[in-house]
N, C-alpha and C. Protein backbone atom coordinates (compact mmCIF):
# COMPACT_ATOMS: atom_id res chain seq x y z
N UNK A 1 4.23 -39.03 15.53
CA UNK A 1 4.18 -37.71 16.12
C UNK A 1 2.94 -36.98 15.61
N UNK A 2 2.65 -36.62 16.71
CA UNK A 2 0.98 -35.74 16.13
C UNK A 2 1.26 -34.04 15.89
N UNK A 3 0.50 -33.54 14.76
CA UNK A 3 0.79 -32.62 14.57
C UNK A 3 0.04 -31.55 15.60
N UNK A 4 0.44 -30.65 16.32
CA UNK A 4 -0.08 -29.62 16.89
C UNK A 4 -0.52 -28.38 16.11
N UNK A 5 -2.01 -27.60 16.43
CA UNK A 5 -2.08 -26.94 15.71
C UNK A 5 -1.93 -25.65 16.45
N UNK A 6 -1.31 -24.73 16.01
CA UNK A 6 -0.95 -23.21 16.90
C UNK A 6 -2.18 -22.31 16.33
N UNK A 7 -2.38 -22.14 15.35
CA UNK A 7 -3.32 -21.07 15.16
C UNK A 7 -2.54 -20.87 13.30
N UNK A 8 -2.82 -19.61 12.93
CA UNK A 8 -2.02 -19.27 11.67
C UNK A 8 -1.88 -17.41 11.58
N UNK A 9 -0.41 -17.49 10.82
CA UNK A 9 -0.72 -15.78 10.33
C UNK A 9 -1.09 -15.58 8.96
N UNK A 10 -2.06 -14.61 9.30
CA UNK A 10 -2.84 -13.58 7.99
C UNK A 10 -2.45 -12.56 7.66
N UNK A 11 -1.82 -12.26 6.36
CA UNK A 11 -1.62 -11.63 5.38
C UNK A 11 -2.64 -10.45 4.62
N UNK A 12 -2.91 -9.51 5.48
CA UNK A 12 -3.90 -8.81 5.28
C UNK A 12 -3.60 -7.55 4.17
N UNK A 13 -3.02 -8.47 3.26
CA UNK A 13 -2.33 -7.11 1.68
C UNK A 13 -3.82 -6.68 1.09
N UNK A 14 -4.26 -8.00 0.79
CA UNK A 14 -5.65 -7.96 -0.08
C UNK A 14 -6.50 -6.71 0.69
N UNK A 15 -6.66 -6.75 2.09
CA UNK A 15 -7.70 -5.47 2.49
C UNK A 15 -6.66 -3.57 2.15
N UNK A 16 -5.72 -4.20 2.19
CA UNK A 16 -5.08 -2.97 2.66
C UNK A 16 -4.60 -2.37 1.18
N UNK A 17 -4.98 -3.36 -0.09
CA UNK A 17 -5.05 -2.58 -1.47
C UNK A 17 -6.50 -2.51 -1.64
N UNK A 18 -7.10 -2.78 -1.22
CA UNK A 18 -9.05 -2.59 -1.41
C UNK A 18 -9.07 -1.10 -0.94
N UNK A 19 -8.59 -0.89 0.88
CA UNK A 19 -8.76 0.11 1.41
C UNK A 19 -8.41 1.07 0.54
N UNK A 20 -7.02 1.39 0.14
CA UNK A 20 -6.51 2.68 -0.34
C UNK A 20 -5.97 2.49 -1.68
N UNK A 21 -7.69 1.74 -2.32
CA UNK A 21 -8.25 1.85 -3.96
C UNK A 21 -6.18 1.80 -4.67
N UNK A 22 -5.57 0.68 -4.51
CA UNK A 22 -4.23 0.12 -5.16
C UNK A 22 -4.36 -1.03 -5.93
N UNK A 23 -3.94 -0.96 -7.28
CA UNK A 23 -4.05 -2.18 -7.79
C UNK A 23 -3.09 -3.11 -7.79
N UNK A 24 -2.90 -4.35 -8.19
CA UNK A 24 -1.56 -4.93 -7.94
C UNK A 24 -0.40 -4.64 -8.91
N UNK A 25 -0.83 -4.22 -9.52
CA UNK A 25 -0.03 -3.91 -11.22
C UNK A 25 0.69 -2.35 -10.03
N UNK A 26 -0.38 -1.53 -9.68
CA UNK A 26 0.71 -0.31 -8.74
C UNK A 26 1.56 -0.63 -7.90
N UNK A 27 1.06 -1.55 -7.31
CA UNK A 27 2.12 -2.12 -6.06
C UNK A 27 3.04 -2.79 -6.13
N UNK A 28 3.38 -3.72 -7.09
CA UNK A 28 4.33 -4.24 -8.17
C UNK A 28 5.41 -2.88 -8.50
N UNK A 29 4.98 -2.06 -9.17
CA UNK A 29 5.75 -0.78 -9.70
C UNK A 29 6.65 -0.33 -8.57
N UNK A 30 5.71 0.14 -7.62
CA UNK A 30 6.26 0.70 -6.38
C UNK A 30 7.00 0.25 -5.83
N UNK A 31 6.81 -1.35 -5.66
CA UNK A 31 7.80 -2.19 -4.96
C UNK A 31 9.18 -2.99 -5.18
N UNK A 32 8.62 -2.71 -6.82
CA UNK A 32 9.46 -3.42 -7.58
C UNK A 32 9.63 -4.72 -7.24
N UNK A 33 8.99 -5.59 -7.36
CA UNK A 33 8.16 -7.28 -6.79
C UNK A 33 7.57 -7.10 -8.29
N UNK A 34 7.40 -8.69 -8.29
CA UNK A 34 6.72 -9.47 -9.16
C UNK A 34 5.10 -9.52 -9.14
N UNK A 35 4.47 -9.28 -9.97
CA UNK A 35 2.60 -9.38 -9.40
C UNK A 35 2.50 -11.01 -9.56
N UNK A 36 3.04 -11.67 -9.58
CA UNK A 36 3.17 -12.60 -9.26
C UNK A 36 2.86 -13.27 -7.36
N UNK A 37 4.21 -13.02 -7.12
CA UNK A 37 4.69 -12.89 -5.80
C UNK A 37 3.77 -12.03 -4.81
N UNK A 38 2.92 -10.71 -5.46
CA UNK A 38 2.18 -9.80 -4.66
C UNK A 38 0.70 -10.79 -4.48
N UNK A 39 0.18 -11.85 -5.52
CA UNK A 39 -0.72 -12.39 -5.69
C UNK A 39 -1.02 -13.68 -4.47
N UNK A 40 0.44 -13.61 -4.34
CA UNK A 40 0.90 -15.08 -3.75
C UNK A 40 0.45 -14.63 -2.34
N UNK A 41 0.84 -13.21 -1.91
CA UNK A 41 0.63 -12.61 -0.69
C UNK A 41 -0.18 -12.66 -0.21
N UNK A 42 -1.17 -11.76 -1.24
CA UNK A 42 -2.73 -11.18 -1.02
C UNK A 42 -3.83 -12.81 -0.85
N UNK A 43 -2.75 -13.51 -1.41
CA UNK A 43 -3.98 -15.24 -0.86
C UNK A 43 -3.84 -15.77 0.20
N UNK A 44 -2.79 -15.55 0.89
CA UNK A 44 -1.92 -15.96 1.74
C UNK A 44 -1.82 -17.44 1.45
N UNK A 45 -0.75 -17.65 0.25
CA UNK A 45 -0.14 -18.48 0.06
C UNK A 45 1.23 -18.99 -0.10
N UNK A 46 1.51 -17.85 1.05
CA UNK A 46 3.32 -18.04 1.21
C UNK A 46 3.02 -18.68 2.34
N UNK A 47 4.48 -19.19 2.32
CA UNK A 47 4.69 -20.60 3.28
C UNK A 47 5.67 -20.08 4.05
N UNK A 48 6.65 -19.15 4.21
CA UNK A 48 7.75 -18.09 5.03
C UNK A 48 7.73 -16.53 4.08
N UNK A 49 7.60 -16.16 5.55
CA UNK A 49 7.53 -14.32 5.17
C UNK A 49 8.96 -14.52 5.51
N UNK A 50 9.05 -13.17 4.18
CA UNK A 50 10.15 -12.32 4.14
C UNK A 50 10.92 -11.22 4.32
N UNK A 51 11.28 -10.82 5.92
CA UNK A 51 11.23 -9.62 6.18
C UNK A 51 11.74 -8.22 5.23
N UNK A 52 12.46 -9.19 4.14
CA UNK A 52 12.75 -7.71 3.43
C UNK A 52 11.65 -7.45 2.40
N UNK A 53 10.86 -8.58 2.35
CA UNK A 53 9.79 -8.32 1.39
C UNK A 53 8.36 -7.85 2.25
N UNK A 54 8.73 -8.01 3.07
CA UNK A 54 7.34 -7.06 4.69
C UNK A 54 7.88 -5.86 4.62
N UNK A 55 9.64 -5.79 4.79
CA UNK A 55 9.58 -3.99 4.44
C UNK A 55 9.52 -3.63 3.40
N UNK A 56 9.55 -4.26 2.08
CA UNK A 56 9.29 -3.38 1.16
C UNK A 56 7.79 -2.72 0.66
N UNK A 57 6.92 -3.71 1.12
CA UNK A 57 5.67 -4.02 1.15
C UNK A 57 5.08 -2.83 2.13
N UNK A 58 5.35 -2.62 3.44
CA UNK A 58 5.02 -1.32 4.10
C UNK A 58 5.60 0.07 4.12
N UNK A 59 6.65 -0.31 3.14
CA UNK A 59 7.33 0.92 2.87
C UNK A 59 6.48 1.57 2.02
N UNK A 60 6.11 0.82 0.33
CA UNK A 60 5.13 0.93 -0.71
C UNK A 60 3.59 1.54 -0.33
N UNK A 61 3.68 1.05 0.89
CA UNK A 61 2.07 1.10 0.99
C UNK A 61 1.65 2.20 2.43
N UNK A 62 2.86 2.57 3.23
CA UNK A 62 2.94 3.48 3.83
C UNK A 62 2.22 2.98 5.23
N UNK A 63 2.29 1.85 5.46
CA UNK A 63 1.69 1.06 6.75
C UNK A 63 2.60 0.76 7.82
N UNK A 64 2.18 -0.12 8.59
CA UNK A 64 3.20 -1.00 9.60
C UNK A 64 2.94 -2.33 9.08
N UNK A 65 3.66 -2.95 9.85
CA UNK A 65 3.96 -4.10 10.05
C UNK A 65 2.41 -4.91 10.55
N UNK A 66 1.74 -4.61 11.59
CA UNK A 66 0.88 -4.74 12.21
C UNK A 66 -0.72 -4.38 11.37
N UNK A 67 -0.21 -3.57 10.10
CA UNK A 67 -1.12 -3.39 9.40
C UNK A 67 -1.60 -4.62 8.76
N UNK A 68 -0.51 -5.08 8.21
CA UNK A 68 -0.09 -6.02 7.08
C UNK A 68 -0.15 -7.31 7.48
N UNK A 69 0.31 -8.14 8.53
CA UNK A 69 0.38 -9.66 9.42
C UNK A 69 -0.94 -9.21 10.65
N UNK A 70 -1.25 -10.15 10.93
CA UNK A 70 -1.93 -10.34 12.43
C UNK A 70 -1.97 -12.40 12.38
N UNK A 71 -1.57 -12.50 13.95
CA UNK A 71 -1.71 -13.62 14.27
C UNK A 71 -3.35 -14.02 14.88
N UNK A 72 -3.67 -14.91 14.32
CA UNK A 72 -5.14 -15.91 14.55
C UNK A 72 -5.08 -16.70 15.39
N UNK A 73 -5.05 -16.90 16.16
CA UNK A 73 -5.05 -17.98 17.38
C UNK A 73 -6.20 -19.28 16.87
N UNK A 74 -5.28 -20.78 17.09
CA UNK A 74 -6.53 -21.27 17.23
C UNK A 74 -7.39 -21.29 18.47
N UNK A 75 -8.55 -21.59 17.68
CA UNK A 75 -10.03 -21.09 18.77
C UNK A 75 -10.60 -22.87 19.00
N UNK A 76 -10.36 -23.19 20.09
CA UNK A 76 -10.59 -24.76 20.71
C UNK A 76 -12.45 -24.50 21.04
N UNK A 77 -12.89 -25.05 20.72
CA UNK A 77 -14.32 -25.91 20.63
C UNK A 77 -14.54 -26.65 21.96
């Protein structure tokens, strides 16, 4: 079986603590999350999002949803 490739989603934490000057150590506090787990985000090296950890995450940070994920399409050559 061949693998198909769809595209991928991006985890856009990393811009959205740059933007509104947050460190991860604050967002941790706020969220009460692990800076661990916030690190894991901001690389996008989670493997399943967690919607209660997407709302806690835009709750903290006063965004949407749409702030935070966007889907990438793959782009065929």
């Amino acid at each position: 079986m061949q693998d198909i490739e769809y595209g991928h989603v991006k985890i856009k934490l990393n811009e959205i603590l740059e933007a509104k000057n947050i460190s991860i150590n604050k967002l941790a506090y706020r969220s009460e999350m692990q800076r661990s787990q916030i690190r894991k985000y901001c690389k996008n090296e989670v493997q399943r999002l967690d919607i209660s950890i997407l709302a806690r995450l835009c709750y903290s940070l006063e965004c949407t949803l749409e702030d935070l994920i966007e889907y990438v399409p793959l782009r065929n050559n």
